[in-house]
Protein backbone atom coordinates (compact mmCIF):
# COMPACT_ATOMS: atom_id res chain seq x y z
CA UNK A 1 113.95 -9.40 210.08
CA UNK A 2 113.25 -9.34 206.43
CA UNK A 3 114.60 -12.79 206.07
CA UNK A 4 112.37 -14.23 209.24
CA UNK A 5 109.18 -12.61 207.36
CA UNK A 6 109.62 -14.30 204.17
CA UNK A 7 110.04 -17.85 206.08
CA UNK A 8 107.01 -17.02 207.97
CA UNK A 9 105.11 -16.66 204.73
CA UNK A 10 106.49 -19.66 202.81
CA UNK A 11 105.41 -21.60 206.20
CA UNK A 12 102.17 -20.17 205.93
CA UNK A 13 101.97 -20.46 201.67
CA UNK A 14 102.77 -24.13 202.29
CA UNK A 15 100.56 -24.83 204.82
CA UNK A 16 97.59 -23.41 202.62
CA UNK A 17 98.85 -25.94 200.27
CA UNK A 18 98.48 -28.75 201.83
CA UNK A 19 95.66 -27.83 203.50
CA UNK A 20 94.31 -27.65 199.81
CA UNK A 21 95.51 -31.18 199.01
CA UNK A 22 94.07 -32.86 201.69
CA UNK A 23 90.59 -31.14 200.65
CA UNK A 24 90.77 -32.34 197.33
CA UNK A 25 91.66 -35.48 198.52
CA UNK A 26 88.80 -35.36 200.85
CA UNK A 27 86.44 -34.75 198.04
CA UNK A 28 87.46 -37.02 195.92
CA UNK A 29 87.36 -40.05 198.63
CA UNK A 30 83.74 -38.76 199.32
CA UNK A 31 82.84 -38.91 195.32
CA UNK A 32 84.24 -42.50 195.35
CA UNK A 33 82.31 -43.43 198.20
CA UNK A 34 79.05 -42.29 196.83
CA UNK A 35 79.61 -43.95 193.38
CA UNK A 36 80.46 -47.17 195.19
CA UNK A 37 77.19 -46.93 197.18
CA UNK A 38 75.01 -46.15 193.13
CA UNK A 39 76.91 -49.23 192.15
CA UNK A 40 75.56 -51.11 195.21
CA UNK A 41 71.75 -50.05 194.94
CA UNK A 42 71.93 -50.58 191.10
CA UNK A 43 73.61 -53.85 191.78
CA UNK A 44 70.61 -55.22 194.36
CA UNK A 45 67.80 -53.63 191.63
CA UNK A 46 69.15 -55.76 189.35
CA UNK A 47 69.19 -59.09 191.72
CA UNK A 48 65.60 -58.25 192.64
CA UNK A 49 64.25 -58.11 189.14
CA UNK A 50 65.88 -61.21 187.67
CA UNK A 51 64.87 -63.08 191.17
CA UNK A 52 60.68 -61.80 190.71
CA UNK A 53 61.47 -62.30 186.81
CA UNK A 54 62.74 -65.77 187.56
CA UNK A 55 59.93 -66.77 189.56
CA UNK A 56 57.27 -65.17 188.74
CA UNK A 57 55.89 -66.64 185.20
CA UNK A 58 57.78 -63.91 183.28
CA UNK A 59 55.82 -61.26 184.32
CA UNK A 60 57.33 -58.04 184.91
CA UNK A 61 57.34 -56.45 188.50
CA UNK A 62 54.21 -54.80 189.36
CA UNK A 63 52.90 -55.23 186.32
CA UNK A 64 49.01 -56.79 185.49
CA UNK A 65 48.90 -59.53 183.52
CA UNK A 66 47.37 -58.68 180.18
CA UNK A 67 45.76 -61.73 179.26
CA UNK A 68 43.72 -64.33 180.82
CA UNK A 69 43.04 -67.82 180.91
CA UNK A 70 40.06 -70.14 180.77
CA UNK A 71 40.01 -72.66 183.69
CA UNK A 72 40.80 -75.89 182.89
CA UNK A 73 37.24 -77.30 184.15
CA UNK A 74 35.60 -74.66 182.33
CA UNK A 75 37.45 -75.62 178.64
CA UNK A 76 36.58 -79.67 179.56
CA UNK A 77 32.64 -78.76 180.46
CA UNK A 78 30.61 -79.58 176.84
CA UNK A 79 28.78 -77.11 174.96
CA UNK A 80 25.14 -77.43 175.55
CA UNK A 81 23.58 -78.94 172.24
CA UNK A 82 20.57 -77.07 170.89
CA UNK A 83 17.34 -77.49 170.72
CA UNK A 84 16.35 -80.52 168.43
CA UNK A 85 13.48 -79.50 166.12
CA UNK A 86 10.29 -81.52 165.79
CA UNK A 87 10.80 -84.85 163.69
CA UNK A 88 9.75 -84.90 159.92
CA UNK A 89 7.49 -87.85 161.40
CA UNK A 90 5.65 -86.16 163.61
CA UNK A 91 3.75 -83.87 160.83
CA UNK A 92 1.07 -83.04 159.98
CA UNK A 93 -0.82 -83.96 163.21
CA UNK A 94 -3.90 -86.21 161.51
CA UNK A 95 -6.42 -86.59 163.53
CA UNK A 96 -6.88 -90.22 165.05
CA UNK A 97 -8.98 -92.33 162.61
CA UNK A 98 -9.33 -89.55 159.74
CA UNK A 99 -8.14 -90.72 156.55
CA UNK A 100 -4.50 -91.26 155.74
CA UNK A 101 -4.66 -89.14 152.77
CA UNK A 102 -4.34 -85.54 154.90
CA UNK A 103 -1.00 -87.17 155.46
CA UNK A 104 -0.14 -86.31 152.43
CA UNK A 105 0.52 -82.47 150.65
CA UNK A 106 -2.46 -82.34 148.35
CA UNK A 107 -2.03 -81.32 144.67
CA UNK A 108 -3.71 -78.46 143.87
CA UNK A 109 -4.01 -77.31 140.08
CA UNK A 110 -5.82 -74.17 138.66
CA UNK A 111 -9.48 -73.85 138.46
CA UNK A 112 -11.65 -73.26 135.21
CA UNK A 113 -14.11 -69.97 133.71
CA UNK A 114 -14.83 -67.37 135.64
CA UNK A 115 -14.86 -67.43 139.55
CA UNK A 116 -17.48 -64.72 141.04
CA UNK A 117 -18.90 -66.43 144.42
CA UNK A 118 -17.72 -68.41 146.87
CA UNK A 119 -17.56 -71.84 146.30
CA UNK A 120 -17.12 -74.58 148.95
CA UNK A 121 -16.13 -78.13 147.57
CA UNK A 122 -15.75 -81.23 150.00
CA UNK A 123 -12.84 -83.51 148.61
CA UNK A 124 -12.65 -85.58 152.21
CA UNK A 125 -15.64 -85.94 154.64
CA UNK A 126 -14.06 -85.76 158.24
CA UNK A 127 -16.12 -87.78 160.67
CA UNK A 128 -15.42 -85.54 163.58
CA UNK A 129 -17.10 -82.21 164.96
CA UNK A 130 -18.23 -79.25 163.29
CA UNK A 131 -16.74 -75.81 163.18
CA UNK A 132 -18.36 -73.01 164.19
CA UNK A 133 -17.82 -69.50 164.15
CA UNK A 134 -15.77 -68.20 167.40
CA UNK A 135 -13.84 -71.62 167.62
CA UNK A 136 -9.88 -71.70 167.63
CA UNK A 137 -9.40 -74.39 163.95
CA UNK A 138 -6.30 -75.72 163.35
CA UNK A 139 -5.53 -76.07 159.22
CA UNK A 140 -2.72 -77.32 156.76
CA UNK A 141 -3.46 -75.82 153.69
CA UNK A 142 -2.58 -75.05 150.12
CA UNK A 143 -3.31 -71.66 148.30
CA UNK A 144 -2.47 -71.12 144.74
CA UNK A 145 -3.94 -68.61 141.84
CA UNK A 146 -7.37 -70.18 140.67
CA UNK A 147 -6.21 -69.06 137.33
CA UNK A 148 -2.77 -69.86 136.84
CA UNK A 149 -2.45 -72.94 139.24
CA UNK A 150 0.70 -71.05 140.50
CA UNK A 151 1.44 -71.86 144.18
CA UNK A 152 1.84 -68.45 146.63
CA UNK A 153 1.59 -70.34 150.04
CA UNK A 154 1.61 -73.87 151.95
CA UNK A 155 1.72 -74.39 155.72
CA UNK A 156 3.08 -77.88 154.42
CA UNK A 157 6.57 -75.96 153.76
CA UNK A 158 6.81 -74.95 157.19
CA UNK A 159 5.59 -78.58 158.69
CA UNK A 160 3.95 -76.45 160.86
CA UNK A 161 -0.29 -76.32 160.89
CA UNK A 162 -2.18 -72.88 161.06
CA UNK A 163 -4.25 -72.40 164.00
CA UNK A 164 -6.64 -68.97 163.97
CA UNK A 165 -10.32 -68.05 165.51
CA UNK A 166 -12.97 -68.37 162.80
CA UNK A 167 -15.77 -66.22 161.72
CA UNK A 168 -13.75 -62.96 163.92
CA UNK A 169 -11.74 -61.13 160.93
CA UNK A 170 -8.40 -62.67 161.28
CA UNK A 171 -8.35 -64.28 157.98
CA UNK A 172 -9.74 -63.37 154.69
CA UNK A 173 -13.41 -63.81 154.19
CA UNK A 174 -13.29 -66.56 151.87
CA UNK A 175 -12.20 -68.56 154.71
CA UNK A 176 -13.92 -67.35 157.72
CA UNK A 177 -17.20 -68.16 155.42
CA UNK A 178 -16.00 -71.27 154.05
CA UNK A 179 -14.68 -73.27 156.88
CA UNK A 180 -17.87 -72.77 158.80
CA UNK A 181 -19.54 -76.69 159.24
CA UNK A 182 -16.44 -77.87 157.78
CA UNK A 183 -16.03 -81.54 159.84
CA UNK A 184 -12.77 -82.53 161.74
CA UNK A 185 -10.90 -85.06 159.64
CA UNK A 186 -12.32 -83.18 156.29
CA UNK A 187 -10.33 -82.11 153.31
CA UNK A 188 -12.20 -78.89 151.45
CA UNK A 189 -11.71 -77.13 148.73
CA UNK A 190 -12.30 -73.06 148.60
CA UNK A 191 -12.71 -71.30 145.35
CA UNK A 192 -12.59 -67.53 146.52
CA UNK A 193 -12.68 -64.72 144.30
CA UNK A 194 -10.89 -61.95 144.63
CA UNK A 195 -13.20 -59.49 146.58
CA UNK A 196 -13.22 -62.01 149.43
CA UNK A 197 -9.90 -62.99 149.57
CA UNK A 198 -6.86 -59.81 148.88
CA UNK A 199 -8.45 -58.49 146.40
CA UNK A 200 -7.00 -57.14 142.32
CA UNK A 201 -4.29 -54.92 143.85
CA UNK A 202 -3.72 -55.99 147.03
CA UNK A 203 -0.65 -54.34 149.32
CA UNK A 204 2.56 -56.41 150.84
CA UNK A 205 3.26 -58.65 148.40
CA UNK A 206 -0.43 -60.74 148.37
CA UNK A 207 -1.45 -62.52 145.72
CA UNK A 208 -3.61 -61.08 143.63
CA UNK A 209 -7.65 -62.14 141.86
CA UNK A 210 -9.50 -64.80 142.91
CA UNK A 211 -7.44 -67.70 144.98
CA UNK A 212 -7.94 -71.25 144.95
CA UNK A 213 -7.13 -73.25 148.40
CA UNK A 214 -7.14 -76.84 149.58
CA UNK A 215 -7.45 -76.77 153.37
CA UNK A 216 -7.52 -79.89 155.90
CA UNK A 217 -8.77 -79.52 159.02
CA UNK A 218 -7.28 -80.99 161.56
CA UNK A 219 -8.89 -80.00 165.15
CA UNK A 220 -11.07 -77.31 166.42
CA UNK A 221 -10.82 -76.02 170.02
């Protein structure tokens, strides 16, 4: 009896043993099989990128593009050209049949003694209307110290006349007194002392004491 008991249980031992085996064995297969099937996803990841990374202009995936490029048609169109300014020729505007000398940037030197009133001198008698207070005059014109001779302003720098409404405040005195009757066509002279023009200390860079200008008038509206 003893003897069938201990065959029973080396039966049973052995059985347990390979039961455990083929468990192991089991398990491992299954491992395998997953690591096969990683392989196989990584493996079709990787054909899928280098296919979209071979056609695709070498951008990644998914991914924007960071940069940008100007269209063709766009780069060929020309850059507008800018605006061409007025020709040298075309200044100053003389008025038709006034003499050819307001052409031509006057010279305009310092005066002499003392200057205390307004004084209007015609260098060039203009032939055409006029002006009289309330009227829009268009100038060129020459200012420099009466003393010194030293020029402070010239619309001839600019090439570019000075238009203004006379006799209303929106010049100094000296000229919204002296240009009234001046003729179109005329060249004049204003000696201005200083209490009609900026005065002895003016503000904002003016030029001080009394001012000497040349002015041509060139059309009055």
């Amino acid at each position: 009896m003893a003897e069938q008991r201990t065959a029973k249980q080396e039966r049973r031992a052995a059985a347990k043993a390979a039961a455990a085996r083929a468990a192991q064995v089991k398990k491992r297969n299954q491992a395998l099989a997953g690591a096969g099937a990683g392989l196989a996803v990584v493996a079709v990841l990787i054909a899928v990128f280098f296919i979209a990374g071979s056609g695709g202009g070498g951008e990644s995936v998914g991914a924007p593009a960071l940069t940008t490029t100007a269209s063709p048609t766009a780069a060929a169109e020309p850059t507008a050209a800018a605006p061409t300014p007025p020709a040298a020729a075309d200044f100053p505007p003389v008025p038709a049949g006034a003499d050819p000398a307001l052409g031509t940037k006057p010279e305009v030197k310092a005066g002499g003694g003392t200057l205390d009133k307004l004084t209007v001198t015609p260098l060039i008698k203009g032939a055409g209307p006029a002006a009289t207070a309330g009227q829009t005059i268009t100038v060129n014109y020459v200012g420099v110290s009466y003393t010194s001779g030293e020029e402070f302003d010239a619309s001839w720098n600019r090439s570019e006349p000075f238009s203004f409404q006379l006799g209303t405040g929106g010049v100094i005195p000296g000229w919204d007194q002296g240009l009234v009757g001046a003729t179109v066509g005329s060249r004049v002279q204003l000696d201005i002392p200083s209490d009609l023009a900026y005065g002895d200390n003016p503000q904002g860079g003016a030029p001080a004491g009394p001012l000497r200008f040349v002015v041509d008038v060139l059309a009055l509206q």
